[in-house]
Protein backbone atom coordinates (compact mmCIF):
# COMPACT_ATOMS: atom_id res chain seq x y z
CA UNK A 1 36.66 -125.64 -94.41
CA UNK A 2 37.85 -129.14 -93.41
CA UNK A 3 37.60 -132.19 -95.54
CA UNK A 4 39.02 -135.94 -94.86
CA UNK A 5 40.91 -138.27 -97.17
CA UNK A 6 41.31 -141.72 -96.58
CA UNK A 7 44.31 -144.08 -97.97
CA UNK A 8 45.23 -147.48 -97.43
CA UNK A 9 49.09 -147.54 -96.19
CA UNK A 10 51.35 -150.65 -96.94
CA UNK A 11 53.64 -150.40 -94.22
CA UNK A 12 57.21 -152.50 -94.01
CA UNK A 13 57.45 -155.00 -91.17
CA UNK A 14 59.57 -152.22 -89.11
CA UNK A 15 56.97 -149.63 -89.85
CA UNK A 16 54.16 -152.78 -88.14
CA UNK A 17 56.11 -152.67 -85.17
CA UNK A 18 56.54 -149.07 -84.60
CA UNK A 19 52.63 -148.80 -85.37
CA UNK A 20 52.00 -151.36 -82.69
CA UNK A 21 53.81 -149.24 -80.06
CA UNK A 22 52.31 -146.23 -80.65
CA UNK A 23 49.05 -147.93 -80.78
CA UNK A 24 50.02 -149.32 -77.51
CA UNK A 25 51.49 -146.29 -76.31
CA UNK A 26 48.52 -144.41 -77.06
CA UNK A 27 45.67 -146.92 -75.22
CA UNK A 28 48.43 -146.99 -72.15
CA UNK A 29 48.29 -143.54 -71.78
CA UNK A 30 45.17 -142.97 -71.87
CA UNK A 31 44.40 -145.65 -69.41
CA UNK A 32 46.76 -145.07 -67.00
CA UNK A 33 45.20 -141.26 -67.44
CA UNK A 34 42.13 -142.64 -66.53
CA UNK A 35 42.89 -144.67 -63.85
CA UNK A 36 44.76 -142.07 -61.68
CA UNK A 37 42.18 -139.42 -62.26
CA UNK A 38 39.35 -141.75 -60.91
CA UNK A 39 41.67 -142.86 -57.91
CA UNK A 40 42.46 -139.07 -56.98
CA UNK A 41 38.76 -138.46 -57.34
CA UNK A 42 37.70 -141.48 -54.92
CA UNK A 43 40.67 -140.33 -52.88
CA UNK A 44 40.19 -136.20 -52.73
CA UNK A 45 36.82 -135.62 -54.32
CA UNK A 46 38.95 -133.01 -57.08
CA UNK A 47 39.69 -133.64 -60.47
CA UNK A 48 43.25 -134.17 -61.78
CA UNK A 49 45.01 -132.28 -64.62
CA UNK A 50 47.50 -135.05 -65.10
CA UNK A 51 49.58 -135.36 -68.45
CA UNK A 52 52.02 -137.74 -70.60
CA UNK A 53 55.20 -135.73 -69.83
CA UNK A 54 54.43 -137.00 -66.13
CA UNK A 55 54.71 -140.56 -66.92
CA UNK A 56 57.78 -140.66 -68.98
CA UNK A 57 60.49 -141.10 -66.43
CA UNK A 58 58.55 -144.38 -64.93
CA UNK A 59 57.79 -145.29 -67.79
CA UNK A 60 60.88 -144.15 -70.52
CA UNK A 61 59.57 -146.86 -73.67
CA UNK A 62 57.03 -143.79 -74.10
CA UNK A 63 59.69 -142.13 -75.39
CA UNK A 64 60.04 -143.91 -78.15
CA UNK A 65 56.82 -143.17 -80.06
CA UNK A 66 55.58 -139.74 -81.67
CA UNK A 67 54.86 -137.53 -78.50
CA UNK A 68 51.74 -135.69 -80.67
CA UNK A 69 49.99 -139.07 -80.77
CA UNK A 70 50.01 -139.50 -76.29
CA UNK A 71 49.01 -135.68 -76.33
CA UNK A 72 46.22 -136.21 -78.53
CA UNK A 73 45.00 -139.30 -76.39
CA UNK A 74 45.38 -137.15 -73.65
CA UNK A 75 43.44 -134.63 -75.65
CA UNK A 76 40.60 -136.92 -76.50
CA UNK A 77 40.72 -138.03 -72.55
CA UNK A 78 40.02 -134.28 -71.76
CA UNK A 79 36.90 -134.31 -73.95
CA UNK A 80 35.52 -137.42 -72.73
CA UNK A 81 35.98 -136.58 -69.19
CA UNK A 82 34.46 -132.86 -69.53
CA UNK A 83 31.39 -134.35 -71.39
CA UNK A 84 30.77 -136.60 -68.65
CA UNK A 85 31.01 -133.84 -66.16
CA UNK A 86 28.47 -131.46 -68.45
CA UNK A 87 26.32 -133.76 -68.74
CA UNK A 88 26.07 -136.57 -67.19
CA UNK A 89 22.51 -138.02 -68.51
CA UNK A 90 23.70 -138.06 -72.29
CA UNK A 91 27.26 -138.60 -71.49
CA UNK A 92 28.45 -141.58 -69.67
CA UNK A 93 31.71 -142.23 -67.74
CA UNK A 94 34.83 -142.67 -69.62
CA UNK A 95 35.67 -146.24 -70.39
CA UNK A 96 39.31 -148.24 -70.71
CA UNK A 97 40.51 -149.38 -73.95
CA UNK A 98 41.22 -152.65 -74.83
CA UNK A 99 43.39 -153.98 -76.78
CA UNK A 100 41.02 -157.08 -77.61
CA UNK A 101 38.56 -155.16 -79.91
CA UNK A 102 40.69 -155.58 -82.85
CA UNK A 103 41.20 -151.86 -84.02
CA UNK A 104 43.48 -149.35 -83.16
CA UNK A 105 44.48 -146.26 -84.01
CA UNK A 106 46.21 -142.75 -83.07
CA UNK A 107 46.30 -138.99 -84.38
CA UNK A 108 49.20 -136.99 -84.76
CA UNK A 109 49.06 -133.82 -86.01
CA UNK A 110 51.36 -131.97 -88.87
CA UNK A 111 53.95 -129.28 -87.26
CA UNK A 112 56.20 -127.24 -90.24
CA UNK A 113 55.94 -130.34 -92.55
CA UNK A 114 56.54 -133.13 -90.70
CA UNK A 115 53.59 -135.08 -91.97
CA UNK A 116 53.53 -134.44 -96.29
CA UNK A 117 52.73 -136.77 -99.41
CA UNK A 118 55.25 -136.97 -102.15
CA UNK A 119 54.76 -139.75 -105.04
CA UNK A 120 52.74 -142.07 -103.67
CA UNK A 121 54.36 -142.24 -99.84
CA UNK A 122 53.58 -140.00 -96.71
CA UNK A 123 55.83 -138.88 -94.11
CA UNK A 124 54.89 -139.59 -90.46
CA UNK A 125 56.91 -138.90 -87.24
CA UNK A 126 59.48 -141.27 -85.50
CA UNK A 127 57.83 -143.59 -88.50
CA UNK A 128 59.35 -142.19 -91.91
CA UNK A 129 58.32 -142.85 -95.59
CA UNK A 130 55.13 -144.99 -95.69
CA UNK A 131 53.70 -146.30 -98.81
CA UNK A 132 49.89 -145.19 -99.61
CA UNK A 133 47.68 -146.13 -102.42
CA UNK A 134 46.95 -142.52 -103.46
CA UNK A 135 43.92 -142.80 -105.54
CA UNK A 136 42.88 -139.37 -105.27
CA UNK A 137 44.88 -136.43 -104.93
CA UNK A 138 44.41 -133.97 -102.22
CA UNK A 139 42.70 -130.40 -103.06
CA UNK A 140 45.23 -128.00 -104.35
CA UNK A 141 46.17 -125.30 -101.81
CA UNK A 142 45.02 -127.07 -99.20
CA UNK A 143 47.38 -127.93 -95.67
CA UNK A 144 47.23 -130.66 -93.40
CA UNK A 145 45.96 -130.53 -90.42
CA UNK A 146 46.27 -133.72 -88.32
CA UNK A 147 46.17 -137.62 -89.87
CA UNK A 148 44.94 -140.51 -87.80
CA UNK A 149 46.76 -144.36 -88.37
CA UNK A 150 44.22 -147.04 -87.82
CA UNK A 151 44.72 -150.76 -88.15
CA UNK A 152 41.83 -152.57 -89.35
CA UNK A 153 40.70 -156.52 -87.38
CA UNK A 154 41.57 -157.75 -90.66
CA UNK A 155 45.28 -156.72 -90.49
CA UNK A 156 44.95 -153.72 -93.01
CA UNK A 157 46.18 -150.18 -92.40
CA UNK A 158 44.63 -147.00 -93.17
CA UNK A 159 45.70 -143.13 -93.02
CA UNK A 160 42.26 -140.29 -92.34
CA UNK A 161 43.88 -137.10 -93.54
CA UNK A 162 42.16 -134.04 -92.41
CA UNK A 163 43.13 -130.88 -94.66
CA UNK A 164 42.13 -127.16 -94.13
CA UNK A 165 41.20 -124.96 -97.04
CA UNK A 166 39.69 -121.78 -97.72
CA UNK A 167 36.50 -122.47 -99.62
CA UNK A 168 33.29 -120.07 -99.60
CA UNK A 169 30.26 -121.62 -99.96
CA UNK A 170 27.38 -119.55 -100.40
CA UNK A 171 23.65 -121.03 -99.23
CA UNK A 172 21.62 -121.69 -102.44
CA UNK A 173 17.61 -120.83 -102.07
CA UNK A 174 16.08 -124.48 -102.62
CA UNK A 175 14.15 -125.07 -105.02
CA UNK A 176 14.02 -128.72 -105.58
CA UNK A 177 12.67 -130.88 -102.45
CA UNK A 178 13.09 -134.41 -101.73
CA UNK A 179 11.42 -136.72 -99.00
CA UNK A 180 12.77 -139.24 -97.22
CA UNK A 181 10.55 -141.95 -94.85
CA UNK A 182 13.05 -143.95 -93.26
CA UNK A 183 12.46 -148.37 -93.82
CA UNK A 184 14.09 -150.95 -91.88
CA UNK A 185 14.19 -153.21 -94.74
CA UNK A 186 14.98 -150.45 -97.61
CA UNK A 187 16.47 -148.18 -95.97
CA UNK A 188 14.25 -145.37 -97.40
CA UNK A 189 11.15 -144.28 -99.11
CA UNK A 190 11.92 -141.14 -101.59
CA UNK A 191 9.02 -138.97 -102.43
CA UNK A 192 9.90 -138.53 -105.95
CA UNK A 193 12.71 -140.85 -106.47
CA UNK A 194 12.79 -144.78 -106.82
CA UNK A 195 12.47 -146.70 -103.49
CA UNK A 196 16.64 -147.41 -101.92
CA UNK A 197 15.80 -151.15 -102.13
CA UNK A 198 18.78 -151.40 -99.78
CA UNK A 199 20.38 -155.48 -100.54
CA UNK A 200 20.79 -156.26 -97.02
CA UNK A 201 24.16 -157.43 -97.09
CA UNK A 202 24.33 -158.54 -93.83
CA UNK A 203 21.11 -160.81 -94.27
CA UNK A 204 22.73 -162.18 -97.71
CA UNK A 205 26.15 -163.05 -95.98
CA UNK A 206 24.39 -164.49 -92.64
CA UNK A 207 25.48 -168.16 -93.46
CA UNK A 208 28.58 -167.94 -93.92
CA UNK A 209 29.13 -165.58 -91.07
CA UNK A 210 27.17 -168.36 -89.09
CA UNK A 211 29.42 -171.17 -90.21
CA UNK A 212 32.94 -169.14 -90.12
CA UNK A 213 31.86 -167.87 -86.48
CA UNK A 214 30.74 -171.71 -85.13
CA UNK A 215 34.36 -172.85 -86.24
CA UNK A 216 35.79 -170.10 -84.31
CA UNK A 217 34.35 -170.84 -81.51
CA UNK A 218 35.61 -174.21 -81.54
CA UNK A 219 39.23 -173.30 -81.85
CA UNK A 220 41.45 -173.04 -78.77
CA UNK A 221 41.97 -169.57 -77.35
CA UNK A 222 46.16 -168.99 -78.30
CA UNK A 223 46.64 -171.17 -81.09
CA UNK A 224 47.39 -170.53 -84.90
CA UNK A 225 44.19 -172.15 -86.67
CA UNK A 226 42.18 -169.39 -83.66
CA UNK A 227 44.02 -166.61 -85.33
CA UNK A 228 43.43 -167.45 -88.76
CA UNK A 229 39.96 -168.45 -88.11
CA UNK A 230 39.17 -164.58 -86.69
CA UNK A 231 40.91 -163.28 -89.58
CA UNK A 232 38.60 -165.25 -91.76
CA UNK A 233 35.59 -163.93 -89.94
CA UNK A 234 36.84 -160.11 -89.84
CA UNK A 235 37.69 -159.92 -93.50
CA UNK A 236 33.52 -160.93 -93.69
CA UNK A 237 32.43 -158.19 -91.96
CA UNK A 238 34.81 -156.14 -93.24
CA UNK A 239 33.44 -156.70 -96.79
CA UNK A 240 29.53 -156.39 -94.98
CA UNK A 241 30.89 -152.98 -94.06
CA UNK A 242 32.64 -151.85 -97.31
CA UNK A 243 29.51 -153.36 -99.27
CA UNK A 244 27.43 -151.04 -96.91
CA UNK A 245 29.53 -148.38 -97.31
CA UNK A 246 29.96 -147.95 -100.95
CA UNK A 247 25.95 -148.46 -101.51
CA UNK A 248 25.33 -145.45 -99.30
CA UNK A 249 27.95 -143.30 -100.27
CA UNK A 250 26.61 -143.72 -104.45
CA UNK A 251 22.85 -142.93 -103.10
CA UNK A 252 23.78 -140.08 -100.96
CA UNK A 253 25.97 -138.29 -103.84
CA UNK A 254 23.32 -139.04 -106.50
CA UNK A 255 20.30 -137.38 -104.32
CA UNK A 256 22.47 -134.46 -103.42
CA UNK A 257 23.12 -134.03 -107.36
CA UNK A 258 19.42 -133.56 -107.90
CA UNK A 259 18.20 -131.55 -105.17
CA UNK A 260 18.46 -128.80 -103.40
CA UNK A 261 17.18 -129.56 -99.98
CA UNK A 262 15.88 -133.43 -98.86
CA UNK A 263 13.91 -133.65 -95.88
CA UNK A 264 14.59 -136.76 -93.62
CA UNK A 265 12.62 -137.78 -89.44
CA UNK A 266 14.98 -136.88 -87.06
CA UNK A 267 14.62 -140.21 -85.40
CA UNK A 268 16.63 -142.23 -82.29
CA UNK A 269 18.19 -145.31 -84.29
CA UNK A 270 19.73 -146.58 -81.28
CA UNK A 271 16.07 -146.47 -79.44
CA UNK A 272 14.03 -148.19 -82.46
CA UNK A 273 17.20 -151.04 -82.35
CA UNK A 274 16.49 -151.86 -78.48
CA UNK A 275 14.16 -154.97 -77.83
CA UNK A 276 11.07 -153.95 -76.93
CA UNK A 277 9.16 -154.31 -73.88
CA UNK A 278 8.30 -158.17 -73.23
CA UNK A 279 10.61 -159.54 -75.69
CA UNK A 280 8.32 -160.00 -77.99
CA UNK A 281 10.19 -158.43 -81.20
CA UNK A 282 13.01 -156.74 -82.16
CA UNK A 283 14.42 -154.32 -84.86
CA UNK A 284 18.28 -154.74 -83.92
CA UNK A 285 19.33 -156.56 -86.85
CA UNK A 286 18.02 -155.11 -89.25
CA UNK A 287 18.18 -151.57 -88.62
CA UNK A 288 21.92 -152.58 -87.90
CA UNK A 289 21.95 -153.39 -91.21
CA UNK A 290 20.92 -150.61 -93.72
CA UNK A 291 23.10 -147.92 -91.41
CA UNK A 292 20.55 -144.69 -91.80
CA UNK A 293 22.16 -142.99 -89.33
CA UNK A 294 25.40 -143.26 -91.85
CA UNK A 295 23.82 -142.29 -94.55
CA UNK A 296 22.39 -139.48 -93.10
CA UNK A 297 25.81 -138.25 -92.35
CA UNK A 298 27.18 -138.55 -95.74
CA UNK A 299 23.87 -137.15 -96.75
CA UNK A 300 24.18 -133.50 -94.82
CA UNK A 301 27.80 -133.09 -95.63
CA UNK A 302 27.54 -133.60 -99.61
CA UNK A 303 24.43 -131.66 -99.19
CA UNK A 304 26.48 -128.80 -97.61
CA UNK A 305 29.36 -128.96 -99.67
CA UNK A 306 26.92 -127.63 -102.53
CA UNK A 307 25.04 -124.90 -100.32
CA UNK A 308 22.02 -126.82 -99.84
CA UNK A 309 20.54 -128.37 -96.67
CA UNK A 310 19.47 -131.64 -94.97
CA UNK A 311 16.32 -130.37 -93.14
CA UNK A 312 15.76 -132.56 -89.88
CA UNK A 313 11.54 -133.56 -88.94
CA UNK A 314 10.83 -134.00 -85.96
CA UNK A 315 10.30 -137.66 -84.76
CA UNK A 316 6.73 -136.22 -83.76
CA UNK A 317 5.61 -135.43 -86.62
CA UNK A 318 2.59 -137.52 -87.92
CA UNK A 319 3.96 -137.88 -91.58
CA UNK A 320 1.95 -141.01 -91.86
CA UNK A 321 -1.19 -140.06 -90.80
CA UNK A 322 -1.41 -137.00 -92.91
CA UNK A 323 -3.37 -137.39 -96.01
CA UNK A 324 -1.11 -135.32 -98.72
CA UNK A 325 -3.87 -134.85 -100.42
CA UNK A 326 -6.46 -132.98 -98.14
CA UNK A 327 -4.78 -132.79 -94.84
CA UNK A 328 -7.12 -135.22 -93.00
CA UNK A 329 -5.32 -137.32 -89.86
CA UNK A 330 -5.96 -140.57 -89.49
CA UNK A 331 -4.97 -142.11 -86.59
CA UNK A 332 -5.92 -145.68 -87.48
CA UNK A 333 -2.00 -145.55 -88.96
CA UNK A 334 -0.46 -146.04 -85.67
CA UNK A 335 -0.72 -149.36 -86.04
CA UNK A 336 2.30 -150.64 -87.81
CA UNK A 337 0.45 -153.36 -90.06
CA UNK A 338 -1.62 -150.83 -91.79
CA UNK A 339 0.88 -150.30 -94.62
CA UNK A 340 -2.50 -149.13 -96.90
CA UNK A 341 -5.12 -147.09 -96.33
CA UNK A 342 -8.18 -144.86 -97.84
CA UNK A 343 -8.51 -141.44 -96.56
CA UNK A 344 -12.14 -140.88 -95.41
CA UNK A 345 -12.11 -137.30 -96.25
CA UNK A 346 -11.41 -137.28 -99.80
CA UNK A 347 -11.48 -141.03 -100.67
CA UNK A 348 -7.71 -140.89 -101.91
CA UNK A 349 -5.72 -144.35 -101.47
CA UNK A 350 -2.26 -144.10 -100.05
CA UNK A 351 0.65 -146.45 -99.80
CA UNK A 352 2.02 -145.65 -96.04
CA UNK A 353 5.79 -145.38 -97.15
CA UNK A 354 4.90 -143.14 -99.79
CA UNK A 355 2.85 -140.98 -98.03
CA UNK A 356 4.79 -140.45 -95.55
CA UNK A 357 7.66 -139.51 -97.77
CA UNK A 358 5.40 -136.99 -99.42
CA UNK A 359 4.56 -135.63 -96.14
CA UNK A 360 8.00 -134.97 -94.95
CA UNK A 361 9.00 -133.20 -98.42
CA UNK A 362 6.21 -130.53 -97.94
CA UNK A 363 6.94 -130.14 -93.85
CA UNK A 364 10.89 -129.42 -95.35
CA UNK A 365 9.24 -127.15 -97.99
CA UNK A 366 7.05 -125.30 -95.46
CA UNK A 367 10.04 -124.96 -92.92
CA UNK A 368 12.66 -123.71 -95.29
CA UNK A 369 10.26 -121.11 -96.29
């Protein structure tokens, strides 16, 4: 099995600067990639099967950076490019990088030791020794695979190591189910937990991410008091992100403690976020916010790690127009504002959220069976 570590690095000011030519290096490639294999398909109507090693006489700086990082750009090139071609309606064309976004990064991969952790540095290629806060170790008996180098907007740098060990992990027969109804606002309903009453940390730090932004704005493009200014506003979001981060990570891990299989709507994020038809409302911002489809990430992998299972609904499933109690469908619920309702059938009251939640757990229940 595979399993990632992340570190923060402290890198000297050498170690910057070779990080910011590899980055570089890395985006080049891959554009200049790009760019010829679009012109030679304008041009001949074929695909190219160009690589780095091509480009290394015109261009000899490439030289100078870790050849495993511009063959894993081409590698990640490859895969966007073959996606598109496979399938073109959930795949789009591959894009150029920019070097304007604010993060960058590159993977290089370990070959007979040349990327290890002693102390508390890690060896990388044509870099050297790199300090690392390591505040976990990695699992004993376990090898490196590849590590990726990423460089934050804020200015910070962080190592992803991804190790390979053997591990078998037998599937355990659940026994313990959990519902999930996803909220915009909470982020979840549980069925037989406490409600996520997700804070909304991007709603809490709003003002001053308004007022920090409106002074960027109004700072010319170039100077110093611009660049400080943007590092002002991306150490915000950073610590919007981190805040969001470390809430989900604590609920996921506690709910895969306690049960043995949770069952969650497999629903489109990205399509509830769009603006609806007319303009009249949107959920952008706050489904931004509470980052389900994160959590339901961290949520299937803890799960699995354990031998238990993150069972998926599908989005068509009425979970809140089921009564729990007798079965009965009411289809009154399809209106959003009804958030309570009586069921006709048997006269039991239900809270929508709940409901729902309650709903989903016994659908998970019946299809594990």
């Amino acid at each position: 099995m595979n399993k990632a570590y992340r570190y923060r690095l402290y890198p000297t000011i050498e170690q910057k600067i070779m990080f910011a030519k590899t980055f570089g290096s890395a985006r080049f490639i891959y554009n200049k990639m790009l760019g010829d294999r679009l012109d030679y398909y304008k041009e001949t109507g074929e695909r190219l099967n160009n690589t780095p090693a091509q480009y290394k006489k015109e261009f000899p700086w490439l030289n100078e950076v870790d050849s495993l990082a511009l063959a894993n750009a081409q590698i990640n090139l490859n895969k966007a490019y073959n996606n598109f071609w496979s399938n073109r309606k959930h795949f789009g064309k591959p894009r150029f990088k920019s070097k304007k976004t604010g993060h960058a990064s590159y993977s290089t991969n370990n070959q007979h030791g040349s990327v290890r952790i002693e102390g508390n540095k890690v060896k990388l290629p044509k870099i050297g020794w790199v300090k690392l806060c390591l505040h976990r170790p990695l699992m004993e008996n376990s090898t490196i695979k590849t590590v990726t180098i990423s460089k934050t907007p804020s200015g910070k740098y962080y190592i992803s190591i991804l190790v390979e060990y053997e591990n078998q992990i037998l599937p355990i027969i659940p026994k313990s189910f959990l519902g999930l109804d996803f909220t915009m606002h909470g982020l979840y309903v549980a069925s037989d937990e406490d409600n996520a009453d997700y804070p909304n940390f991007l709603r809490e730090a709003e003002k001053r991410l308004v007022k920090a932004q409106r002074k960027l704005s109004k700072r010319q493009k170039g100077s110093r008091n611009r660049n400080k200014q943007r590092l002002r506003v991306a150490v915000l979001h950073e610590k919007i992100a981190n805040q969001r981060r470390d809430f989900l990570h604590k609920k996921a891990r506690y709910l895969a403690d306690r049960y043995d299989a949770i069952g969650i709507e497999d629903i489109s994020v990205k399509a509830m976020a769009k603006r609806k038809k007319g303009g009249k409302f949107s959920f952008g911002k706050s489904i931004s916010d509470n980052g389900w489809s994160m959590f339901a990430s961290m949520l299937e992998y803890k799960l699995a790690w354990q031998g238990k299972q993150l069972i998926k609904i599908d989005k068509w499933y009425p979970s809140s127009q089921l009564c729990h109690v007798c079965g009965y469908q009411n289809n009154d619920t399809k209106d959003l504002s009804v958030r309570e309702w009586d069921c006709p059938k048997c006269g039991s009251h239900h809270n929508r959220d709940k409901n729902a939640a309650i709903n989903i757990r016994e659908e998970a229940r019946r299809i594990s069976a």
